[in-house]
C-alpha atoms as a PDB file:
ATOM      1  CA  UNK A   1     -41.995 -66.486  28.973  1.00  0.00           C
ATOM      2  CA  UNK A   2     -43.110 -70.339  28.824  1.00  0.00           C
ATOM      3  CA  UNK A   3     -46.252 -71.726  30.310  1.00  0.00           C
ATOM      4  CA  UNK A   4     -44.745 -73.575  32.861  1.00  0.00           C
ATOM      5  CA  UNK A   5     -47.192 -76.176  35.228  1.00  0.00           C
ATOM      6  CA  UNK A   6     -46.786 -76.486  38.435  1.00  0.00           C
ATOM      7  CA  UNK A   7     -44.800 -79.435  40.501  1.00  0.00           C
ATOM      8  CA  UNK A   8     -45.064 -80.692  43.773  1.00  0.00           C
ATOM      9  CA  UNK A   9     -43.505 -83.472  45.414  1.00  0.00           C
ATOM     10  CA  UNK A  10     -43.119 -85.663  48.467  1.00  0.00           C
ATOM     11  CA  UNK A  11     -40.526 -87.450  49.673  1.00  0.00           C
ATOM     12  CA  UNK A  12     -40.924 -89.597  51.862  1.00  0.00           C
ATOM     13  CA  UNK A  13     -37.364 -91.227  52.421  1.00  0.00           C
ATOM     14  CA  UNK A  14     -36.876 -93.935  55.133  1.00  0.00           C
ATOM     15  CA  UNK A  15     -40.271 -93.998  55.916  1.00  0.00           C
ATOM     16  CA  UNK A  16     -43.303 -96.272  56.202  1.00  0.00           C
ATOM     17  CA  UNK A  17     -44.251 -99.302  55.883  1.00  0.00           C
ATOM     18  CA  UNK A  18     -47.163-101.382  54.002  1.00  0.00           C
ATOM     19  CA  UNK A  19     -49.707-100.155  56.331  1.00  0.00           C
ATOM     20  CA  UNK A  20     -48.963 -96.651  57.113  1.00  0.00           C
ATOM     21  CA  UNK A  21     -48.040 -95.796  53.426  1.00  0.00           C
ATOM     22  CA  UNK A  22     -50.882 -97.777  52.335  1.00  0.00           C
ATOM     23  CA  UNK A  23     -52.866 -95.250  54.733  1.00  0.00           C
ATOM     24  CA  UNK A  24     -51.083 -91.959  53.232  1.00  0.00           C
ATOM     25  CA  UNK A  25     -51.585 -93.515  49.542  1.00  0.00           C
ATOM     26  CA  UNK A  26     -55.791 -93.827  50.562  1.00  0.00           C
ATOM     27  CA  UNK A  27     -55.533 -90.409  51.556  1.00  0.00           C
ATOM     28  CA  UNK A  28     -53.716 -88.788  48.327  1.00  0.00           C
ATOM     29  CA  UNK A  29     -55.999 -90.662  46.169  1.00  0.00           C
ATOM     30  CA  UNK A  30     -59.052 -89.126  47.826  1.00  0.00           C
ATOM     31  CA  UNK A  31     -57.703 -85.374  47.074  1.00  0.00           C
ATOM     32  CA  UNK A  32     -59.211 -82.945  44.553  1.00  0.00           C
ATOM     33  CA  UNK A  33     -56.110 -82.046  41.753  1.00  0.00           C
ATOM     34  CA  UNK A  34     -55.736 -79.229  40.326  1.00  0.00           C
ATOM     35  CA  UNK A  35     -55.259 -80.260  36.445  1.00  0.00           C
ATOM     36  CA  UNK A  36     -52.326 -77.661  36.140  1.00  0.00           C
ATOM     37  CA  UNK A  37     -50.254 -79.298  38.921  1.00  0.00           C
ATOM     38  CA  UNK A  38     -48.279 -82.201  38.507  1.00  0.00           C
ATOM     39  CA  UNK A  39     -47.930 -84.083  41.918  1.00  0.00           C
ATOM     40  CA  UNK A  40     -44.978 -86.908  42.579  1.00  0.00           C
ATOM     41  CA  UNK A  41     -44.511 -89.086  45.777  1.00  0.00           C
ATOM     42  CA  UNK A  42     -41.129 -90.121  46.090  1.00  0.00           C
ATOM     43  CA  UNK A  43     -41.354 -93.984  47.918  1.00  0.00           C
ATOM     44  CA  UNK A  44     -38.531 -95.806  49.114  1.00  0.00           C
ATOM     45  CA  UNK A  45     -37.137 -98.173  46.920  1.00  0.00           C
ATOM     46  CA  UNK A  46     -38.805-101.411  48.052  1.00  0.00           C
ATOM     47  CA  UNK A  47     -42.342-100.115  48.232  1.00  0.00           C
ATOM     48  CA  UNK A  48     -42.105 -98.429  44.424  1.00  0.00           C
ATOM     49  CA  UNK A  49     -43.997-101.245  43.210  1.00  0.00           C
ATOM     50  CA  UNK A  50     -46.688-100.876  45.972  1.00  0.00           C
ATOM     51  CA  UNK A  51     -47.194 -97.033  45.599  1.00  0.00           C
ATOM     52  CA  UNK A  52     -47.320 -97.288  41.760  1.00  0.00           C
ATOM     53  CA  UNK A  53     -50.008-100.163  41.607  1.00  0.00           C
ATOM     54  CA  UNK A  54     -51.978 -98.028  44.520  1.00  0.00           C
ATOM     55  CA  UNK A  55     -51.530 -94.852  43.713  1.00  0.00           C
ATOM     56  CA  UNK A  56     -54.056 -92.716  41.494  1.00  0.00           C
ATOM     57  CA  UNK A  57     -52.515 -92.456  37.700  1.00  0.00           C
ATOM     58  CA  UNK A  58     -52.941 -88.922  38.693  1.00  0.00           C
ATOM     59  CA  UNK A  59     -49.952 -88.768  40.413  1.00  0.00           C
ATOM     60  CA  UNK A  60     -46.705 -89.770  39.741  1.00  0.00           C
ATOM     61  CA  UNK A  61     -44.049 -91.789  41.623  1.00  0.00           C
ATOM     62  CA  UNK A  62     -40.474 -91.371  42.101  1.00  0.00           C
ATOM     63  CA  UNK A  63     -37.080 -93.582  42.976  1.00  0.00           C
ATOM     64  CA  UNK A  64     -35.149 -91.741  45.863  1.00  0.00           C
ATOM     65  CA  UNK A  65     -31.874 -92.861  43.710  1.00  0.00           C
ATOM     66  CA  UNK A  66     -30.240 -95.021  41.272  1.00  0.00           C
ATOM     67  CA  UNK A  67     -27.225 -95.595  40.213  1.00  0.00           C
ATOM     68  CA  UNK A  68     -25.262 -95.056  36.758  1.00  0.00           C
ATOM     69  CA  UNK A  69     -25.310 -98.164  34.828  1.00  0.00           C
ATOM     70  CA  UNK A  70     -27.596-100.167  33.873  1.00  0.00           C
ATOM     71  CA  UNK A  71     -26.552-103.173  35.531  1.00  0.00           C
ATOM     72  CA  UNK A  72     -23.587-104.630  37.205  1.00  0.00           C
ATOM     73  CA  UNK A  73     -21.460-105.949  40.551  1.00  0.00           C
ATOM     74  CA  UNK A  74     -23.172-103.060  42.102  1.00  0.00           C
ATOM     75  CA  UNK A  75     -24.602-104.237  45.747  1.00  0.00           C
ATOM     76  CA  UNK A  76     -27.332-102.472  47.105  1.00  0.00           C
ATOM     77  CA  UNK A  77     -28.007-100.148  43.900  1.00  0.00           C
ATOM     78  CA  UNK A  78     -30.730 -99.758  41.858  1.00  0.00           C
ATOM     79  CA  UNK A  79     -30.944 -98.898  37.842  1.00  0.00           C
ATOM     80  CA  UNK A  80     -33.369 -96.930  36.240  1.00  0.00           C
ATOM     81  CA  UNK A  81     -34.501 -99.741  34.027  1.00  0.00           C
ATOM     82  CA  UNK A  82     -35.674-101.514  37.428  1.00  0.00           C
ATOM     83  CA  UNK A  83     -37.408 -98.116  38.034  1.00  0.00           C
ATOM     84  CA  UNK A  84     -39.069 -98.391  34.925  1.00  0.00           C
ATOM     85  CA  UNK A  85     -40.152-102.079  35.333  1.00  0.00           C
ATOM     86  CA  UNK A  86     -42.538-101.116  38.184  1.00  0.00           C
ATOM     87  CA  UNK A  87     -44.083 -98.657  36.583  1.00  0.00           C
ATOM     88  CA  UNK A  88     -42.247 -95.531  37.623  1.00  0.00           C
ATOM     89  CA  UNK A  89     -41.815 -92.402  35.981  1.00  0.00           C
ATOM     90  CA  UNK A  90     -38.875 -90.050  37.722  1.00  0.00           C
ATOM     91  CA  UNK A  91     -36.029 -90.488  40.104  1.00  0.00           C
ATOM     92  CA  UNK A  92     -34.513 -87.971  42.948  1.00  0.00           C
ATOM     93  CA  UNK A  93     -30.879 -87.373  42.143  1.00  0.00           C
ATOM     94  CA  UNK A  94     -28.550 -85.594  43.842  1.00  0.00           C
ATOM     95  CA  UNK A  95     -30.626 -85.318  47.585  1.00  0.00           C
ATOM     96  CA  UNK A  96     -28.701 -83.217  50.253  1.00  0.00           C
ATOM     97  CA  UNK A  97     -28.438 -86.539  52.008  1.00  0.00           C
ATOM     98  CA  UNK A  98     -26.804 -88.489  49.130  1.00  0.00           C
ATOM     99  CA  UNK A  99     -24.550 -85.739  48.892  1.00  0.00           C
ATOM    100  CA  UNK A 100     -23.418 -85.232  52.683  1.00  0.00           C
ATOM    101  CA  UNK A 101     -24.450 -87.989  54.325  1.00  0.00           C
ATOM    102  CA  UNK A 102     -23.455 -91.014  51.306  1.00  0.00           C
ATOM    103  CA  UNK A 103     -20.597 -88.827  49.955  1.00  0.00           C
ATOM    104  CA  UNK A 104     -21.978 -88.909  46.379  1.00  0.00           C
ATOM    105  CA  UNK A 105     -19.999 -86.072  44.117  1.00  0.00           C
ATOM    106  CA  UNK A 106     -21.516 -83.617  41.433  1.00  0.00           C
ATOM    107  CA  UNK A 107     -19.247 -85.674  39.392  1.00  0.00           C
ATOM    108  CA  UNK A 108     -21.241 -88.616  40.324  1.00  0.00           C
ATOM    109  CA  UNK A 109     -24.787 -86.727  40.544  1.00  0.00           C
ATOM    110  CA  UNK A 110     -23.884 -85.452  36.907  1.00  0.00           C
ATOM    111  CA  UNK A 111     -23.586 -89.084  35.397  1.00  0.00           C
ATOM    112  CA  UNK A 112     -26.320 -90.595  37.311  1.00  0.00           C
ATOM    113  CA  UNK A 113     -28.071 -87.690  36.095  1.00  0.00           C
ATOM    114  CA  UNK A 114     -27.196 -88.594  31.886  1.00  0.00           C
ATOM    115  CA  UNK A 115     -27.631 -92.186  32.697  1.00  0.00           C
ATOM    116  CA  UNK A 116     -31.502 -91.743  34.171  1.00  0.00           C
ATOM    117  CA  UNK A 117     -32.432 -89.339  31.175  1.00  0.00           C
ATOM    118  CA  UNK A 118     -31.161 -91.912  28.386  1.00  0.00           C
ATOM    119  CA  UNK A 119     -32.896 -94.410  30.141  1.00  0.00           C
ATOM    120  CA  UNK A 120     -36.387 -92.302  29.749  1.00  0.00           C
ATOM    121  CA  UNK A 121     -37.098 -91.121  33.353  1.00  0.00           C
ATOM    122  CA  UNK A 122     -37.532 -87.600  34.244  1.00  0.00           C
ATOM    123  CA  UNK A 123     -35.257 -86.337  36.695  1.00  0.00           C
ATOM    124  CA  UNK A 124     -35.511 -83.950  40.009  1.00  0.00           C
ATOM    125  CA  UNK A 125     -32.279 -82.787  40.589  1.00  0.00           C
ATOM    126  CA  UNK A 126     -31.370 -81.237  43.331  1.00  0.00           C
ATOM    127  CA  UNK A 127     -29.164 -78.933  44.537  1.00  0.00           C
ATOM    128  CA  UNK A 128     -28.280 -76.320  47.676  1.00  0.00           C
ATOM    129  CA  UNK A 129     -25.928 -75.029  50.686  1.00  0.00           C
ATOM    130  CA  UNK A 130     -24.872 -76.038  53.490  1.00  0.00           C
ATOM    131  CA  UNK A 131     -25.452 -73.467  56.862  1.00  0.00           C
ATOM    132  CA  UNK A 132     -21.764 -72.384  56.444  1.00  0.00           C
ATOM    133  CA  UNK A 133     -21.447 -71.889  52.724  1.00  0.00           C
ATOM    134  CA  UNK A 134     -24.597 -69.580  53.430  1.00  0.00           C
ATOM    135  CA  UNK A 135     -23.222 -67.576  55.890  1.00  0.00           C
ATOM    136  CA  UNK A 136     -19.857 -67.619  54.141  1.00  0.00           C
ATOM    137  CA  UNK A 137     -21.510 -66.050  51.202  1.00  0.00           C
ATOM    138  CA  UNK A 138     -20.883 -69.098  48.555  1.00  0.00           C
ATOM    139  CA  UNK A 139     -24.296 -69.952  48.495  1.00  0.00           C
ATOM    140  CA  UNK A 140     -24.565 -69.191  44.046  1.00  0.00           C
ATOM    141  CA  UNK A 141     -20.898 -70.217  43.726  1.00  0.00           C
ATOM    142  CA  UNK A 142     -22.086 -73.705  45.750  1.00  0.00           C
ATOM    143  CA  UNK A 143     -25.376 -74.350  43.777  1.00  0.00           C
ATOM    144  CA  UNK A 144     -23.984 -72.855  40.390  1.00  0.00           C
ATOM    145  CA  UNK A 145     -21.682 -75.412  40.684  1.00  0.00           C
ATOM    146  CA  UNK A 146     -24.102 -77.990  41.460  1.00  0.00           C
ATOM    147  CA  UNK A 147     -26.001 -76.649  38.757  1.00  0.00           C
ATOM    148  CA  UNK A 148     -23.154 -77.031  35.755  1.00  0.00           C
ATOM    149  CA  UNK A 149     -22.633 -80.892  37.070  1.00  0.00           C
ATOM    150  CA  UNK A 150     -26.122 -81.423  35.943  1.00  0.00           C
ATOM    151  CA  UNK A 151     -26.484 -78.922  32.965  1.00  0.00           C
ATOM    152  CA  UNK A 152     -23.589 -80.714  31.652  1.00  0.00           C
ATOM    153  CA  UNK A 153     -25.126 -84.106  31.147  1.00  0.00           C
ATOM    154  CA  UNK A 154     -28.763 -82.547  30.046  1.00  0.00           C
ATOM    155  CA  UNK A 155     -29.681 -82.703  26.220  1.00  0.00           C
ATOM    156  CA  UNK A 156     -33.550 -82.547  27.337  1.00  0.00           C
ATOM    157  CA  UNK A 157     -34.661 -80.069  29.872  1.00  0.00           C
ATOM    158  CA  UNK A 158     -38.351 -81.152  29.520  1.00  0.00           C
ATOM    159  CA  UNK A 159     -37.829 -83.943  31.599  1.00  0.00           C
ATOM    160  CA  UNK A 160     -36.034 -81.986  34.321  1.00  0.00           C
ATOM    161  CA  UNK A 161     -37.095 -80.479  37.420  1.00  0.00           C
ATOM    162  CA  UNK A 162     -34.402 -78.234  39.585  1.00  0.00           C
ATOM    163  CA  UNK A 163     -34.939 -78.683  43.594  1.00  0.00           C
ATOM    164  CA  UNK A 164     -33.243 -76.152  45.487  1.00  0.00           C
ATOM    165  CA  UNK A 165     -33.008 -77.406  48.771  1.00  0.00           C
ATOM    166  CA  UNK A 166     -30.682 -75.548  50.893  1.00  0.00           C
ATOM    167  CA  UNK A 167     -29.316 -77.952  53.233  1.00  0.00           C
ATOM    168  CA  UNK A 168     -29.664 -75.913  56.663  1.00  0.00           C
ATOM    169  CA  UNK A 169     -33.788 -75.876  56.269  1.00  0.00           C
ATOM    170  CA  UNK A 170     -33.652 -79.803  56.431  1.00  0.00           C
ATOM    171  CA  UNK A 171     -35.003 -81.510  59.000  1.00  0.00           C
ATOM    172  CA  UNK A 172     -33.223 -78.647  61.232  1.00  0.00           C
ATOM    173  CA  UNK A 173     -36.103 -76.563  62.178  1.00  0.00           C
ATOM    174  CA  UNK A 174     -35.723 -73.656  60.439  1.00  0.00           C
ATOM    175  CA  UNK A 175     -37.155 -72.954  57.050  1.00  0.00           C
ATOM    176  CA  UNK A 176     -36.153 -70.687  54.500  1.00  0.00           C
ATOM    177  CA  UNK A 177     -38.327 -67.494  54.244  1.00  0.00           C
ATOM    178  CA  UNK A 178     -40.325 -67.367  50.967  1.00  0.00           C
ATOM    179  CA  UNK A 179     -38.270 -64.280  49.804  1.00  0.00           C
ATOM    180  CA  UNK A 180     -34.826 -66.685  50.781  1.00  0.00           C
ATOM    181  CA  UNK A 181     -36.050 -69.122  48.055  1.00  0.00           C
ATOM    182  CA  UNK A 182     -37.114 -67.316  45.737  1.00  0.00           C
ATOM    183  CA  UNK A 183     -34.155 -65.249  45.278  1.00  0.00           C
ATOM    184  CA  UNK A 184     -31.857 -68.341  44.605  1.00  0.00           C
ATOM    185  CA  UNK A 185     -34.760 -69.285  42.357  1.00  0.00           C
ATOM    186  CA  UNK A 186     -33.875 -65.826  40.328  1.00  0.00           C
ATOM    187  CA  UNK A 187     -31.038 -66.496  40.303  1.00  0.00           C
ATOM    188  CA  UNK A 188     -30.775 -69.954  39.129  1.00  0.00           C
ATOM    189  CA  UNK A 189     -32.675 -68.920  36.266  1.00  0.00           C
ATOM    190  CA  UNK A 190     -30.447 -66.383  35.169  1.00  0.00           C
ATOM    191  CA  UNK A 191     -27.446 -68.497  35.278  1.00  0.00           C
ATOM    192  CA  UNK A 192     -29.435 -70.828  32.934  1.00  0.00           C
ATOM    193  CA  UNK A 193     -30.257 -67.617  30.549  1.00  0.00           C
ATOM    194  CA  UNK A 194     -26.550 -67.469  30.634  1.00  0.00           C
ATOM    195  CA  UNK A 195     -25.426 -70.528  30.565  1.00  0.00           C
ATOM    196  CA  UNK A 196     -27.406 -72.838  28.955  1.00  0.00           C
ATOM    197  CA  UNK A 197     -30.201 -71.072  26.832  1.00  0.00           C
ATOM    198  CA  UNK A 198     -32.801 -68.382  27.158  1.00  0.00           C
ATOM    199  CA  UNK A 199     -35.230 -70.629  26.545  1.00  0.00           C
ATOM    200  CA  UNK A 200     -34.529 -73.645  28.699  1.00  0.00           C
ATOM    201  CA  UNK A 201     -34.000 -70.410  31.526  1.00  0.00           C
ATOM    202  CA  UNK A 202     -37.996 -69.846  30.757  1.00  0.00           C
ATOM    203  CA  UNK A 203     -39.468 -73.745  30.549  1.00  0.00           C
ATOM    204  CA  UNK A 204     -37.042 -75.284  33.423  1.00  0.00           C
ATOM    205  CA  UNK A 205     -39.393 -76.040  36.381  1.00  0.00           C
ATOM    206  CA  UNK A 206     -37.380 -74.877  39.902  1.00  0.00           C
ATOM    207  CA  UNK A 207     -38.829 -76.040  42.890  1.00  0.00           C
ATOM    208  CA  UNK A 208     -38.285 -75.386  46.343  1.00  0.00           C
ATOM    209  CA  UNK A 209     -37.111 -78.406  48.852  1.00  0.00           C
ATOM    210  CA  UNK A 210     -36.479 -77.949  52.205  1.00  0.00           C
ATOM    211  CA  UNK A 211     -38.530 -78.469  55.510  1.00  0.00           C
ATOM    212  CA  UNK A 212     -42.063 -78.099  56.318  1.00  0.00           C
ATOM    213  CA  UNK A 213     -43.151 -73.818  55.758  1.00  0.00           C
ATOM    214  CA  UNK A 214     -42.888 -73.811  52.210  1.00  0.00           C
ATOM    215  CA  UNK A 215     -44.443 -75.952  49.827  1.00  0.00           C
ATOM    216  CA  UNK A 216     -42.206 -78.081  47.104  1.00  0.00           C
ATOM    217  CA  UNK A 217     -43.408 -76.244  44.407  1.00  0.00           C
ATOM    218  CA  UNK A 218     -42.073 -74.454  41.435  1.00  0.00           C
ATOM    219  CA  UNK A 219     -41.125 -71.162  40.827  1.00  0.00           C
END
């Protein structure tokens, strides 16, 4: 099995402003890192300038979105080559709340997710079930699906990072138990053995997302 080093991220979504995430970024920057862990705040789109010229080089930043083209008649979107131009490294594609909340489809998700990787960022992708798809029992048919969307429109797996984030843990109240997420973690990984390639199954980097009890991490 691959050596595979460890990820954590934040995101911080609609929140924050100058002063309060000026405030978190003093913080981070004080904190002792572990050289085996690779850490990535996720800022929202107008302060990804800001957190990349304040932030420690130790730590990466990433977009919350973008969209996929590079430019166009496109209100309100952002590209990764903006991304880029301030500095920034990865981009969040394919968040619970773009999915359910913006309507965005793995169709969708899938291109954005070619269009970020030829542009040079790396890429969390995420992916999970809703409460009722759990308790219906389609939670691997739901995030294998997910899954292929993506896989489909990877040629480099180095610069991707698989959030499971099952849906019902966000901002809910209720967290997944440890043995919860790692078991779609096992699973996810075999699918790749299958389906993509035994050795992308040992490198890929899955991480879990979901609300505070367990840490974003890899698995």
């Amino acid at each position: 099995m691959s050596s595979r080093k460890f990820f954590v991220g934040g995101n911080w979504k609609m929140n924050g402003d100058k002063k309060s995430l000026g405030d978190l970024i003093t913080t981070l920057n004080t904190a002792s890192l572990n050289d085996e862990t690779e850490v990535v705040c996720g800022a929202p789109t107008v302060y990804l300038d800001f957190a990349r010229s304040n932030l420690d080089a130790r730590m990466g930043v990433a977009a919350q979105n973008c969209y996929k083209v590079a430019k166009g008649a496109f209100t309100g979107e952002i590209s990764p080559v903006m991304i880029k131009d301030c500095g920034v490294e990865w981009v969040i594609l394919g968040h619970s709340e773009r999915r359910h909340v913006f309507g965005e489809s793995d169709e969708l998700i899938g291109q954005k997710v070619a269009h970020a990787l030829e542009s040079g960022l790396g890429v969390i992708a995420c992916i999970g079930e809703k409460l009722e798809e759990r308790e219906a029992g389609t939670t691997e048919e739901v995030v294998y699906a997910q899954t292929q969307a993506i896989a489909d429109n990877v040629k480099d797996w180095s610069k991707v990072v698989l959030a499971y984030e099952p849906v019902w843990a966000i901002g809910t109240g209720k967290t997944a138990s440890p043995e919860q997420a790692q078991e779609v973690h096992e699973k996810l990984r075999e699918w790749m053995r299958v389906n993509v390639s035994e050795a992308v199954a040992d490198s890929v980097r899955i991480i879990y997302g979901g609300q505070a009890g367990l840490p974003k991490r890899f698995c």
